[in-house]
N, C-alpha and C. Protein backbone atom coordinates (compact mmCIF):
# COMPACT_ATOMS: atom_id res chain seq x y z
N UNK A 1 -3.63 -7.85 4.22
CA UNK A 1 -4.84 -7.44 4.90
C UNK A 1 -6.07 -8.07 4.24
N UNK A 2 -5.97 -8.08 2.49
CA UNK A 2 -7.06 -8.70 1.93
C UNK A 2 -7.28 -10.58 2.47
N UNK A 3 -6.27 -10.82 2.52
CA UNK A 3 -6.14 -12.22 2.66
C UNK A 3 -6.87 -12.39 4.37
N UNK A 4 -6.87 -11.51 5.07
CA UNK A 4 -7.08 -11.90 6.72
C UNK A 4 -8.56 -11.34 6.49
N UNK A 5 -8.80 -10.22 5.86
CA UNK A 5 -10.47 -10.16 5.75
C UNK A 5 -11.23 -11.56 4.84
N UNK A 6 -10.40 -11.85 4.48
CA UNK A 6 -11.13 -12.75 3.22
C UNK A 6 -11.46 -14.34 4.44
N UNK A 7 -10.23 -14.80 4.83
CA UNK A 7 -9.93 -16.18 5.48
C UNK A 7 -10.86 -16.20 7.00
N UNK A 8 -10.51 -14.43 7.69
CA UNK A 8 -10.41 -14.54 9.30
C UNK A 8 -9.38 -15.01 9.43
N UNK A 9 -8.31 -15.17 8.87
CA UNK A 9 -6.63 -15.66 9.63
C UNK A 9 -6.13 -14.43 9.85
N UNK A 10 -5.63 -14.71 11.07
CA UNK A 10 -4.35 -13.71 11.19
C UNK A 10 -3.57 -13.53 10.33
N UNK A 11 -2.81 -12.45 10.29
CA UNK A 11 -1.78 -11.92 9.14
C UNK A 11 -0.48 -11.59 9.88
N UNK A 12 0.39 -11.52 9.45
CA UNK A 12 1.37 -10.11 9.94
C UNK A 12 1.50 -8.85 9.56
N UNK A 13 1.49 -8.05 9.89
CA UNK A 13 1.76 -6.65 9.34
C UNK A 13 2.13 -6.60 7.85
N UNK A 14 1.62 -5.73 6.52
CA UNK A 14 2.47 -5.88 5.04
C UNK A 14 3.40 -5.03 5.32
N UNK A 15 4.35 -4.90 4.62
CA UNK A 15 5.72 -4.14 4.76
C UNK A 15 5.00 -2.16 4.40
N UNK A 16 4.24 -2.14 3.82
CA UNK A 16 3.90 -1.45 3.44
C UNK A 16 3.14 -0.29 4.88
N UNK A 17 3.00 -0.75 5.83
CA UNK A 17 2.42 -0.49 6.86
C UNK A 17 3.55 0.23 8.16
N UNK A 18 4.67 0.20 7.32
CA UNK A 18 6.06 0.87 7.82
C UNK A 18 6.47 2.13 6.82
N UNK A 19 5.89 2.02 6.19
CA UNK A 19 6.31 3.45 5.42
C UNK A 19 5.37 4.38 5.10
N UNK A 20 5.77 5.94 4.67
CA UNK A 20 4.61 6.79 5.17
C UNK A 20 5.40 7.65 3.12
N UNK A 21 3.81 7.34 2.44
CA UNK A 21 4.03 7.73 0.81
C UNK A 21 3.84 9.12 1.08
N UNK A 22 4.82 9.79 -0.42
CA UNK A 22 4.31 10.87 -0.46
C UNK A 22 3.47 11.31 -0.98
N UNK A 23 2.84 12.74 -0.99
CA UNK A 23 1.41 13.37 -1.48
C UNK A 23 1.96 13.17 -2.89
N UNK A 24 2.96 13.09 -3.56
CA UNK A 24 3.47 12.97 -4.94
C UNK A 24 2.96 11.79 -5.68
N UNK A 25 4.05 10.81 -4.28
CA UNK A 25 3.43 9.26 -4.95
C UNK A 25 1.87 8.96 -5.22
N UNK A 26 1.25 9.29 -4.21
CA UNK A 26 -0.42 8.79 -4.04
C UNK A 26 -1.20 9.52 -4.81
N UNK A 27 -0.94 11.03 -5.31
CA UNK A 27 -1.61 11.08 -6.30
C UNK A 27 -0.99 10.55 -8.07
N UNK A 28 -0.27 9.60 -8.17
CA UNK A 28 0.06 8.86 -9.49
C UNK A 28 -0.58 7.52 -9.66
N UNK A 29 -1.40 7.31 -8.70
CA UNK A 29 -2.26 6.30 -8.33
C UNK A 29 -3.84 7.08 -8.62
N UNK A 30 -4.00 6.34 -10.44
CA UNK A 30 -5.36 6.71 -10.69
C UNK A 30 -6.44 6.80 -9.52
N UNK A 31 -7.62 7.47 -10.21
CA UNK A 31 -8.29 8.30 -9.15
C UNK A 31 -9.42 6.32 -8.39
N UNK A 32 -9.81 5.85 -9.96
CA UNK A 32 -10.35 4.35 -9.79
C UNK A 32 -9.85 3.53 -8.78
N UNK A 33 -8.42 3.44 -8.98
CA UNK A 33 -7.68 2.51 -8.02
C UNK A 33 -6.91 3.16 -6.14
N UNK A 34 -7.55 4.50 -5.87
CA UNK A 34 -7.20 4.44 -4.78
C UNK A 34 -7.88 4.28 -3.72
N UNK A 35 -6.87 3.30 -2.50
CA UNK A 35 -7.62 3.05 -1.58
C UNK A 35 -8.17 1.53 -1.95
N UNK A 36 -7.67 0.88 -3.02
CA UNK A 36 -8.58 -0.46 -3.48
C UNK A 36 -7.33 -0.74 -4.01
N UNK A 37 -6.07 -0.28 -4.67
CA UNK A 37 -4.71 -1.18 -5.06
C UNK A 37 -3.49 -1.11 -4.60
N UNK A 38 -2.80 -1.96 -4.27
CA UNK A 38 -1.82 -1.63 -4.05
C UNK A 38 -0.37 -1.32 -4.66
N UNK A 39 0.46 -0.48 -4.04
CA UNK A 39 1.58 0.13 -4.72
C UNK A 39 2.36 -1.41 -4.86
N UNK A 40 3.43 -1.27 -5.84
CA UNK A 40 4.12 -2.30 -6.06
C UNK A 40 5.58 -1.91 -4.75
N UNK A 41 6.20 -2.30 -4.47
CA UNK A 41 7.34 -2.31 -3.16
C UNK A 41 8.34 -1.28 -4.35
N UNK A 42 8.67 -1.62 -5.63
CA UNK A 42 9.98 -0.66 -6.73
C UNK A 42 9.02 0.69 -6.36
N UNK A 43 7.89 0.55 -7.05
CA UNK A 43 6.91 1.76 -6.70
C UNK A 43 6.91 2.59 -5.49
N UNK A 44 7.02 2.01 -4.71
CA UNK A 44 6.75 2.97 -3.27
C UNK A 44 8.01 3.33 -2.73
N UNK A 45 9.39 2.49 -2.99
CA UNK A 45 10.31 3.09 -2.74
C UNK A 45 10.85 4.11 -3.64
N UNK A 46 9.87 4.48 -4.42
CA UNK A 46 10.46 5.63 -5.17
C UNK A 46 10.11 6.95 -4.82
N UNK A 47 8.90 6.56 -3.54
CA UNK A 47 8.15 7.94 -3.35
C UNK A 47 7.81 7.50 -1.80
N UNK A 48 8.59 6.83 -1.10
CA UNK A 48 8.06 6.79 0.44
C UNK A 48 9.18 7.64 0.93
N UNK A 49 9.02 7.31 2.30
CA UNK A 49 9.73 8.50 3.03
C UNK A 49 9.75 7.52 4.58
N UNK A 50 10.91 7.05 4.43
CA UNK A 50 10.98 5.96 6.48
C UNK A 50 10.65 6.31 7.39
C-alpha cells in the first residue's frame, strides 16, 4: 500500500488484507508503531484468525 501511495502505481492486494488479527495480537504492537508498522507474516500467523 506504501509503495502505491508513494509511486501512484497500482498494487495488488498485501496478503495481509485477507486476514482478520486478534484484539491479542494488535495490542503487542507498541502503542508508537500502530497503524504505521507492519506485522511480520510468522507474526500474524500467530494471532490471525482466516
Amino acid at each position: 500500500m506504501e509503495l502505491e501511495r508513494e509511486t501512484g502505481v497500482k498494487q495488488p492486494a498485501c496478503w495481509c488484507t485477507q486476514l482478520h488479527f486478534s484484539a491479542e495480537l494488535l495490542a503487542r504492537v507498541p502503542a508508537q508503531a500502530q497503524r504505521r508498522a507492519c506485522l511480520c507474516p510468522a507474526c500474524a500467523r500467530s494471532g490471525a484468525v482466516a
